[in-house]
Protein backbone atom coordinates (compact mmCIF):
# COMPACT_ATOMS: atom_id res chain seq x y z
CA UNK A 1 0.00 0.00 0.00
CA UNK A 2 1.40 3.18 -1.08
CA UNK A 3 0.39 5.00 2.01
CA UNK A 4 3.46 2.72 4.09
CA UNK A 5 5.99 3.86 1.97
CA UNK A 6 7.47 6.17 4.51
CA UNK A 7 11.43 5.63 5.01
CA UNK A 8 13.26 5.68 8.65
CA UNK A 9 16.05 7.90 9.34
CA UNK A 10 19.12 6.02 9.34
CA UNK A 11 20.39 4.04 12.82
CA UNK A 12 23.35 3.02 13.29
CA UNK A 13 21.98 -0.48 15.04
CA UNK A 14 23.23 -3.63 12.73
CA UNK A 15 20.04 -5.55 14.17
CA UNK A 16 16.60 -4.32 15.64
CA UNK A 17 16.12 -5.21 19.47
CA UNK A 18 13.95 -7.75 20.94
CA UNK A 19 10.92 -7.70 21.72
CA UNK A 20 10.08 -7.48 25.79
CA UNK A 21 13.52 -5.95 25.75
CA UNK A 22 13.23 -2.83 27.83
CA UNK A 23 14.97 -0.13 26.11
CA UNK A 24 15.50 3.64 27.16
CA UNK A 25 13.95 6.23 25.07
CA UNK A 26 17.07 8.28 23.64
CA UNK A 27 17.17 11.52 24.27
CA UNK A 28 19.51 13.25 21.86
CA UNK A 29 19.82 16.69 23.42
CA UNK A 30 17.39 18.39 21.06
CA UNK A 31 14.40 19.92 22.60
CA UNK A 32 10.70 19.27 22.16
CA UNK A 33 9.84 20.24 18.40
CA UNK A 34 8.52 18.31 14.86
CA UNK A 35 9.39 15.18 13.28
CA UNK A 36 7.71 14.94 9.81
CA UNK A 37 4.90 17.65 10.73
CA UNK A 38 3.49 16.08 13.56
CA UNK A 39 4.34 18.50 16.83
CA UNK A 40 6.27 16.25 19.27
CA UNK A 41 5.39 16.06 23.38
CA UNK A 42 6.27 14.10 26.48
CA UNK A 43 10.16 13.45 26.39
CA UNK A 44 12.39 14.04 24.02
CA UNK A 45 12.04 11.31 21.28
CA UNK A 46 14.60 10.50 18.66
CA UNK A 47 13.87 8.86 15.21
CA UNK A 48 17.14 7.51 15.77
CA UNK A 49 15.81 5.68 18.46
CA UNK A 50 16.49 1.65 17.92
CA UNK A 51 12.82 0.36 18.58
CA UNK A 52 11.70 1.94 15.61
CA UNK A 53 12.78 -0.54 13.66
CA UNK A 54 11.35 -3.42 15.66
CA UNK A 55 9.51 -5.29 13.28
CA UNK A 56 5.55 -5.33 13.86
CA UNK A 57 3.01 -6.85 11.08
CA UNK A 58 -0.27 -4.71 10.51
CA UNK A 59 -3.12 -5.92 8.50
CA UNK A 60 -4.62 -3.28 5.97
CA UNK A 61 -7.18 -2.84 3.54
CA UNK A 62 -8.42 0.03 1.37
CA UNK A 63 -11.73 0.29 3.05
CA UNK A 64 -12.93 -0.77 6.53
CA UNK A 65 -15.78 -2.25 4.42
CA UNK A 66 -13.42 -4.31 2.71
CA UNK A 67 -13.54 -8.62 2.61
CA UNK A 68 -9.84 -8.48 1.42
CA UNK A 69 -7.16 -7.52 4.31
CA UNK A 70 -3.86 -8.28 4.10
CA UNK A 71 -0.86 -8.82 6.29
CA UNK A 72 2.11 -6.48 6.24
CA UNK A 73 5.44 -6.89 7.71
CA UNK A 74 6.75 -3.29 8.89
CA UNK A 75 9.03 -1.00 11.19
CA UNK A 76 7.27 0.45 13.97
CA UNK A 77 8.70 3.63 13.39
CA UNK A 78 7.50 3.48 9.62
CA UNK A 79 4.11 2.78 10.99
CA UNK A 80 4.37 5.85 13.25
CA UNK A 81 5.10 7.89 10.23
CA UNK A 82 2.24 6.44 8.32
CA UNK A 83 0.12 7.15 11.43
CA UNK A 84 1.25 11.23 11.24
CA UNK A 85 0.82 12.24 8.03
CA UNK A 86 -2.40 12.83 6.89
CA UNK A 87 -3.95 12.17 3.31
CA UNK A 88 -6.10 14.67 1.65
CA UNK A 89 -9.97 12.51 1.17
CA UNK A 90 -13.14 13.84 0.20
CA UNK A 91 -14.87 10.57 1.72
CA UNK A 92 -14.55 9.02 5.17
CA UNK A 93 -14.13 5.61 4.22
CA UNK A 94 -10.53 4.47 3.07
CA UNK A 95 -7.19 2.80 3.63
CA UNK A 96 -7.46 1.23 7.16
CA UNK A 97 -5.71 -1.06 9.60
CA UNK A 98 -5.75 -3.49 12.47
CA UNK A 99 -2.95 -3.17 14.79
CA UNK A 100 -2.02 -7.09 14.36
CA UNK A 101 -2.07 -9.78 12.12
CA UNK A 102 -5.35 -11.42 10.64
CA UNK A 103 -4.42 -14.99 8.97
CA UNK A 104 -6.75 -16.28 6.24
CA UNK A 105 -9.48 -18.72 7.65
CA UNK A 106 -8.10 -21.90 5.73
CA UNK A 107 -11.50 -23.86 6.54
CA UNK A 108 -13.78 -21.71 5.31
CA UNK A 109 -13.55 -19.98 1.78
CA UNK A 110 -16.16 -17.84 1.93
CA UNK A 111 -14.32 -16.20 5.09
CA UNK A 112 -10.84 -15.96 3.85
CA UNK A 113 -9.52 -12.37 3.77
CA UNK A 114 -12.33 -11.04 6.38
CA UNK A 115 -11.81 -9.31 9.36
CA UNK A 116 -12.50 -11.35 12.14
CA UNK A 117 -12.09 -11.58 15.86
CA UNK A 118 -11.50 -15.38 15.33
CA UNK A 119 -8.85 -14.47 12.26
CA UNK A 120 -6.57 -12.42 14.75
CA UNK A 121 -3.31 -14.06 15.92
CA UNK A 122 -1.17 -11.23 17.71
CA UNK A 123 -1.96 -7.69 18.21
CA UNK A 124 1.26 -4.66 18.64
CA UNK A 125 -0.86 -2.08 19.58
CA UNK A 126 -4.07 -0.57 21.08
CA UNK A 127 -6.01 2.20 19.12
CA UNK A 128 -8.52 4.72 21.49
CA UNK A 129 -11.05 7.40 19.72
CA UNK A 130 -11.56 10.25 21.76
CA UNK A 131 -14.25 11.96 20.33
CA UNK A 132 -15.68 13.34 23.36
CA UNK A 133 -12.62 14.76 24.30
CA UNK A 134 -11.03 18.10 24.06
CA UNK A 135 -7.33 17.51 22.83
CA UNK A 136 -6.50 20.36 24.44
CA UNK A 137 -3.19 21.22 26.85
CA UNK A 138 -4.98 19.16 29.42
CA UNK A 139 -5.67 16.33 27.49
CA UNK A 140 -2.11 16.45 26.08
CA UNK A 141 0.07 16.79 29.00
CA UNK A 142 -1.82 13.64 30.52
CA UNK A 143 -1.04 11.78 28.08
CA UNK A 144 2.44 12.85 27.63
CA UNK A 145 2.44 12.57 31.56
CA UNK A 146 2.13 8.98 30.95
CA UNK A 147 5.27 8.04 30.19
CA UNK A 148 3.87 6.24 26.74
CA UNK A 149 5.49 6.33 23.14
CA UNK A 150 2.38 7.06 21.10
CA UNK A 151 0.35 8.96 18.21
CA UNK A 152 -2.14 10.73 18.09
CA UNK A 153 -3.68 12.46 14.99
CA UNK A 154 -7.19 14.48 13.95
CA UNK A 155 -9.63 12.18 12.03
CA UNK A 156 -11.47 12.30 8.91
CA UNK A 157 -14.07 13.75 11.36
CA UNK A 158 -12.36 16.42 12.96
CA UNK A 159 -14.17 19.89 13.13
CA UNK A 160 -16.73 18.99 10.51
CA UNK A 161 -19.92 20.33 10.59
CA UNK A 162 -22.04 19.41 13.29
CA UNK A 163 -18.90 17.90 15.33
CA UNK A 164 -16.07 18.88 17.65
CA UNK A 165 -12.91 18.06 17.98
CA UNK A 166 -12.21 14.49 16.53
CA UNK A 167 -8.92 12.58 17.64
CA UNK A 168 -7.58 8.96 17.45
CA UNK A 169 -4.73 8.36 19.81
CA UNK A 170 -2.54 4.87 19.26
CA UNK A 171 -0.21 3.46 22.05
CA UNK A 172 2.39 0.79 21.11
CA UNK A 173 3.32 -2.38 22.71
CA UNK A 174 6.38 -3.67 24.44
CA UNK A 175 5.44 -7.14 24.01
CA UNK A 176 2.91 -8.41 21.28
CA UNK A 177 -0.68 -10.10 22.68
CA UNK A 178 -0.58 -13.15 21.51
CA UNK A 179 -3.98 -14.83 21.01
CA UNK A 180 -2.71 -18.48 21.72
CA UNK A 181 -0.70 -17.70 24.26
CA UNK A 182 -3.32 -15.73 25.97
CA UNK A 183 -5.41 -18.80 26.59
CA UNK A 184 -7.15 -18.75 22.98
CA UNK A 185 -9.75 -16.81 21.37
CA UNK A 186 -12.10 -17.02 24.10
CA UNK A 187 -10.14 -16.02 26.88
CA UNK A 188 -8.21 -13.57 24.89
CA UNK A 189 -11.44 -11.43 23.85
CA UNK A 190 -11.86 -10.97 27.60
CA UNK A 191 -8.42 -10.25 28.39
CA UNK A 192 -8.53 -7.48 25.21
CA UNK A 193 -11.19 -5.83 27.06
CA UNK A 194 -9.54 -5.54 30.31
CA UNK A 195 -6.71 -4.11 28.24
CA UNK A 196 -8.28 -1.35 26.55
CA UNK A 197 -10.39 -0.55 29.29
CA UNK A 198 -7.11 -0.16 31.58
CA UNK A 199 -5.47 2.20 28.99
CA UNK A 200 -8.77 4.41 29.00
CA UNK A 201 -8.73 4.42 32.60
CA UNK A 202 -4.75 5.18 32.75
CA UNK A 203 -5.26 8.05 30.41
CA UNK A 204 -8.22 8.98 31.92
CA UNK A 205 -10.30 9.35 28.59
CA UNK A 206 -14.02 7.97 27.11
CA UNK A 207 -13.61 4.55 25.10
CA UNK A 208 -15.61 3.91 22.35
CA UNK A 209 -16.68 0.47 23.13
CA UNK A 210 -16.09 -0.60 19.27
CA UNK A 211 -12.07 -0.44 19.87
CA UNK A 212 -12.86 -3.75 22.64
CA UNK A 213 -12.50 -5.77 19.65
CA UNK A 214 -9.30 -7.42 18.26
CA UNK A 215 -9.84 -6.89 15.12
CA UNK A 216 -11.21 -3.41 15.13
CA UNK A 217 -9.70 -1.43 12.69
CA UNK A 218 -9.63 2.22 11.88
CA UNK A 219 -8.59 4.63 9.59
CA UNK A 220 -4.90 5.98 8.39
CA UNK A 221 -5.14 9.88 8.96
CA UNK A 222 -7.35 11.80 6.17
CA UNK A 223 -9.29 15.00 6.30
CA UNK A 224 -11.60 16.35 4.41
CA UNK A 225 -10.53 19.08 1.41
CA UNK A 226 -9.94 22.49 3.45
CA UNK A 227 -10.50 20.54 7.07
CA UNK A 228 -7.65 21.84 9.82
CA UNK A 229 -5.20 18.67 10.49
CA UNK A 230 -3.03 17.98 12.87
CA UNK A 231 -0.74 15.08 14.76
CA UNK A 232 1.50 14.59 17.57
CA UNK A 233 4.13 12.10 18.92
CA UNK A 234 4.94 11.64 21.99
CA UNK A 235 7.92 10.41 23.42
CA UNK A 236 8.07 7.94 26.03
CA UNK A 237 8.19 3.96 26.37
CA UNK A 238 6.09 1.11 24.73
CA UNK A 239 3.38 -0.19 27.31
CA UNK A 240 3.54 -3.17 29.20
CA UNK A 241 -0.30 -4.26 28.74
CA UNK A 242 0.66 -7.13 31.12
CA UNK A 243 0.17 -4.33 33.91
CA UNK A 244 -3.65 -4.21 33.39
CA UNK A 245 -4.23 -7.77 34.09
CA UNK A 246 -2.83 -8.10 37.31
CA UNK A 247 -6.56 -8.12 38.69
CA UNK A 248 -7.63 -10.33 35.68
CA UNK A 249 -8.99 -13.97 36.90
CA UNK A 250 -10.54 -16.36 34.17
CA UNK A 251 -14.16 -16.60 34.89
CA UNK A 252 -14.39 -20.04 33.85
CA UNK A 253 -12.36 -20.42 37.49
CA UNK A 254 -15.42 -19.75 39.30
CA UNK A 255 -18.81 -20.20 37.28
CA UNK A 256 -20.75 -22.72 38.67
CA UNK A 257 -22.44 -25.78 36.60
CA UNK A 258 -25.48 -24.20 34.55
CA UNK A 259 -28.91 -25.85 35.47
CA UNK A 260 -32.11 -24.69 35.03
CA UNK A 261 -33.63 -22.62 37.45
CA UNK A 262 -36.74 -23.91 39.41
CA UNK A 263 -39.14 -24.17 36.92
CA UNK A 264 -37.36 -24.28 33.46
CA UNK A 265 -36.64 -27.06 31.47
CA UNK A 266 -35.41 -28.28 28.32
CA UNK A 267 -38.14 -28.67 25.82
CA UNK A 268 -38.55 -31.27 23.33
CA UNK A 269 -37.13 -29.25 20.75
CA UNK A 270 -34.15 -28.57 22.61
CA UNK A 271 -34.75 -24.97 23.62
CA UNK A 272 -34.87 -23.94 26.89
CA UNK A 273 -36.82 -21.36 28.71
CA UNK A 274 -39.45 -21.01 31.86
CA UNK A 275 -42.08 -23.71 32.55
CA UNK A 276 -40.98 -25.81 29.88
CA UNK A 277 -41.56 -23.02 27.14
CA UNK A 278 -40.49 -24.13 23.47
CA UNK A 279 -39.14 -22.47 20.32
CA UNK A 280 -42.11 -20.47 18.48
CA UNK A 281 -40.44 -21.09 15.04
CA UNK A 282 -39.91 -23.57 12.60
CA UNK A 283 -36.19 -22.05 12.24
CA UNK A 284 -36.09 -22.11 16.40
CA UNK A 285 -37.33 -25.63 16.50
CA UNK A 286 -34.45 -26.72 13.96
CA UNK A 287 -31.83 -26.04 16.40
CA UNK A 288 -33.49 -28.62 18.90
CA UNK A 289 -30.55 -31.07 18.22
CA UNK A 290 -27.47 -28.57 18.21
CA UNK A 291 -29.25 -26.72 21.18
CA UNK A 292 -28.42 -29.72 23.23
CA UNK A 293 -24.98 -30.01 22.61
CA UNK A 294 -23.98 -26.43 21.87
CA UNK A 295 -26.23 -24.04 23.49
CA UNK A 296 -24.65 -24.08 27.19
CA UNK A 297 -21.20 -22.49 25.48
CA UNK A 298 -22.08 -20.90 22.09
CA UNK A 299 -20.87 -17.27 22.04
CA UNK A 300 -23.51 -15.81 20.06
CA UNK A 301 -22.72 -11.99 20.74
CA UNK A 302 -19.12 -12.84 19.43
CA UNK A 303 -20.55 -14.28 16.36
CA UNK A 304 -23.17 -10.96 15.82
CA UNK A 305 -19.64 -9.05 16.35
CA UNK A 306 -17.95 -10.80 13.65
CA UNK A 307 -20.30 -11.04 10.95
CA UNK A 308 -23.08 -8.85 11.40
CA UNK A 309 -21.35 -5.88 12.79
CA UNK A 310 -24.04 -3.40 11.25
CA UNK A 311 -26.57 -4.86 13.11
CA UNK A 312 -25.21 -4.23 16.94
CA UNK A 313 -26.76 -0.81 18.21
CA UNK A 314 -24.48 -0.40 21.05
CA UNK A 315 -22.52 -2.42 23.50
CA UNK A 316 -22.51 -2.02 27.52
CA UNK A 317 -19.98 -4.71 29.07
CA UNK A 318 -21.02 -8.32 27.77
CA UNK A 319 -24.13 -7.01 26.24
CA UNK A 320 -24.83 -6.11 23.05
CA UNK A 321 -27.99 -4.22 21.95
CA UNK A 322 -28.84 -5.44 18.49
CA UNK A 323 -31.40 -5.43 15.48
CA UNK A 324 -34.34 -7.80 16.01
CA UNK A 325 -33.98 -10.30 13.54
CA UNK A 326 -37.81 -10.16 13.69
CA UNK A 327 -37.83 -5.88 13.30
CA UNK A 328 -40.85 -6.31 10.48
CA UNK A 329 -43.19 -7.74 13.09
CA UNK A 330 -42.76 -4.82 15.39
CA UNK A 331 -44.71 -1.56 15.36
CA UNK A 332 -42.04 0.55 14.62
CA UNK A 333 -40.23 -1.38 11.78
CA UNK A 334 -36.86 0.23 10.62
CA UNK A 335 -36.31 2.24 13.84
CA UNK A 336 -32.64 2.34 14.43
CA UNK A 337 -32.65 3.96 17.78
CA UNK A 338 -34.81 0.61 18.79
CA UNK A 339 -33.18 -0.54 21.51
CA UNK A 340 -35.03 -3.73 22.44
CA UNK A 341 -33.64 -6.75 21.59
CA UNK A 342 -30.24 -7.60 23.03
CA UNK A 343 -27.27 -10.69 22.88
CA UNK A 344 -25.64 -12.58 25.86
CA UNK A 345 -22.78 -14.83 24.83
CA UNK A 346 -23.22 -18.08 27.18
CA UNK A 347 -21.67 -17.53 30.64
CA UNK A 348 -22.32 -13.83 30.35
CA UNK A 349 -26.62 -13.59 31.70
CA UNK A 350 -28.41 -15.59 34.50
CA UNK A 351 -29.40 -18.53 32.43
CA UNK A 352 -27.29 -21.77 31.47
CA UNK A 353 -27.41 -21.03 27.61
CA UNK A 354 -26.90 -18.38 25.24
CA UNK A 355 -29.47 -15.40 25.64
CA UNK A 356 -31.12 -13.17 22.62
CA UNK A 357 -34.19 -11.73 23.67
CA UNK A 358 -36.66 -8.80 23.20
CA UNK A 359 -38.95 -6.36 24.87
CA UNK A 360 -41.71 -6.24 21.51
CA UNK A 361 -44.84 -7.87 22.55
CA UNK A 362 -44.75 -9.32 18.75
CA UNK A 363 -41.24 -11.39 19.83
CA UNK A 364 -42.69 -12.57 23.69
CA UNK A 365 -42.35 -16.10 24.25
CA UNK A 366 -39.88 -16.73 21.40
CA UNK A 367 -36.71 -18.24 22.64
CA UNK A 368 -32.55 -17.54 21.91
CA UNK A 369 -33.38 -20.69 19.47
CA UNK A 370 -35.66 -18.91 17.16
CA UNK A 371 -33.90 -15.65 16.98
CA UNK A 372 -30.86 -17.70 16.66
CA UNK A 373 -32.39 -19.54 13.81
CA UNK A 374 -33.97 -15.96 12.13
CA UNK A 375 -30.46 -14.41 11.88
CA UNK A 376 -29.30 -17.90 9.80
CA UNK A 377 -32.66 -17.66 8.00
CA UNK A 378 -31.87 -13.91 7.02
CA UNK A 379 -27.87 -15.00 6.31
CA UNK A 380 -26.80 -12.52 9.17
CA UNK A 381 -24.76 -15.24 10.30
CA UNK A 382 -23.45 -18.07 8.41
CA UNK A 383 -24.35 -21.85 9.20
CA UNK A 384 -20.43 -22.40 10.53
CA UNK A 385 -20.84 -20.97 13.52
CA UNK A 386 -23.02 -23.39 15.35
CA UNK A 387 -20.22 -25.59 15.45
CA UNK A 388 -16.92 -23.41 14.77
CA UNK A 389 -14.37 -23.94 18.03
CA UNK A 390 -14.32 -20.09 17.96
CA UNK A 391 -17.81 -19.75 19.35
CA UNK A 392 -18.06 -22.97 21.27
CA UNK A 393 -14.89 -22.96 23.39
CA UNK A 394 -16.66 -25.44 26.11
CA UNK A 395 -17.23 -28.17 23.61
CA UNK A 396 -13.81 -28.18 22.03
């Protein structure tokens, strides 16, 4: 991609250092000033400085929309530069990244080249949006007051009509979170969110819950033709993310067996629900089987997350507020501010399965089965996932 051919300064290092390897920011005497437009804060940084050219892989596309992302082997400090200079783009949507590396799913076609939480195998970085924040002197000298080598640059959005002041800051890491390592996908999506959430919290900023994903991605810096622009570096040292799980415990470590509270049962069918309700639905009632050896781990939230993206409304800790997969039975079809029908992956809500419900009288006594089986029936979701590892991690 053209946009990541910026060059480093030359270093005199023969080999780039490892990673974990704790390395002191150099300070080269020169005071606080510019490196390649972008207005530099904290402590003195150096683009002589030998971490830039520790070697980090990104995975880029030319639109967020995009079913074809790519890996790309790069220097960090090359991605920095990327990351500071802004493009000139009449439209918001364009060249974006994810922080990491997405492999190709090599089990199912259809998915290879999307992005996926389940594609993601390491991650270098952590990307926050602070659109409800000032980036004024305050806002600056806590984050320069943090010790962190980062970016930050205006967005597409910045001081458009309508809006205020529009930044995107990115923080680098000193060692990579690796997926596998972490415990797997399952475990590491939790662990993720601990992470960003402790980086909001150390800088003391708003996060926008869609950065709690691994592969969220964003855009390269842009503004709009005749838009003010602007970036910053500050100097400091890559963060040890390992710091904001030192309260982490698995939950897995203490949940309890799920049964079925006094008075609910397993129907027939194999959905579950109060007095021995069943599925509504001829899709619902299809899922008896699977429901039986599935539904006490699926992830089904994760699995809206990863493939129907446009249909979550908002997210508030482990719940997601999504489209109804039955919206043209309510009374106020279409309504995107509707806010009644929400996702529970399994583990995450007071019940021993999965949980999609809503608050319409038209969806009452319809079960997580038969909205389950509506988003297959409407191809929200793909048939995989009923029995993909990524979304069952108890029965694997």
């Amino acid at each position: 991609m053209q946009i990541l051919n910026a060059q480093l300064p030359a270093v005199n290092d023969s080999e780039p250092p490892i990673w974990g390897e704790t390395t002191a920011n150099i300070g080269c005497g020169r005071n606080l000033g510019w490196w390649n437009g972008a207005e530099i804060w904290g402590e003195p940084f150096d683009p002589r400085d030998p971490r830039l050219r520790i070697e980090v892989t990104i995975t880029a596309a030319n639109s967020k929309k995009s079913k074809r992302w790519t890996a790309y082997g790069i220097r960090l400090g090359v991605l920095m530069q990327a990351l500071i200079c802004h493009r000139k783009r009449r439209q918001k949507d364009g060249p974006a990244l994810v922080l990491g590396e997405i492999a190709p799913d090599q089990e199912h076609e259809d998915d290879a080249g999307r992005r996926l939480n389940k594609h993601v195998r390491v991650l270098y970085g952590c990307a926050l949006d602070l659109d409800d924040d000032v980036f004024g002197d305050e806002l600056r000298d806590l984050i320069a007051a943090s010790g962190l080598l980062a970016v930050a640059y205006s967005t597409h959005s910045h001081l458009q009509p309508g809006k205020g002041e529009r930044w995107r800051l990115v923080v680098f890491f000193l060692v990579p979170f690796d997926i596998e390592t972490e415990g797997g996908l399952w475990l590491a999506r939790l662990k993720w969110r601990s992470i960003c959430d402790g980086l909001a919290a150390k800088l003391g900023v708003t996060l926008d819950p869609s950065r709690r994903d691994l592969a969220g991605a964003f855009y390269f810096p842009a503004y709009a033709p005749g838009a003010p622009h602007k970036s910053y570096v500050f100097g400091g040292d890559l963060w040890d993310w390992r710091k904001a799980l030192e309260a982490f415990e698995d939950p897995r470590a203490s949940r309890t067996t799920r049964e079925p509270r006094d008075g609910a049962q397993w129907a027939p069918d194999g959905s579950y629900g109060g007095g021995g309700s069943r599925s509504l639905t001829e899709v619902g009632r299809a899922l008896g089987r699977w429901s039986r050896d599935y539904a006490t781990g699926f992830q089904v939230a994760d699995a809206i997350c990863d493939y129907a993206r446009e249909r979550v409304r908002s997210e508030d800790g482990p719940k997601i507020e999504i489209e109804c997969p039955f919206d043209d039975g309510h009374s106020n079809p279409g309504d995107p501010t509707d806010r009644g029908c929400a996702a529970w992956n399994s583990g995450d809500a007071d019940a021993p399965i999965f949980i999609v419900s809503c608050r319409h009288a038209h969806c009452q006594g319809k079960t997580p089965q038969d909205f389950l089986g509506r988003m297959l029936e409407l191809q929200w979701l793909p048939a995989s996932v009923l029995t993909d590892p990524a979304y069952n991690p108890e029965t694997h």
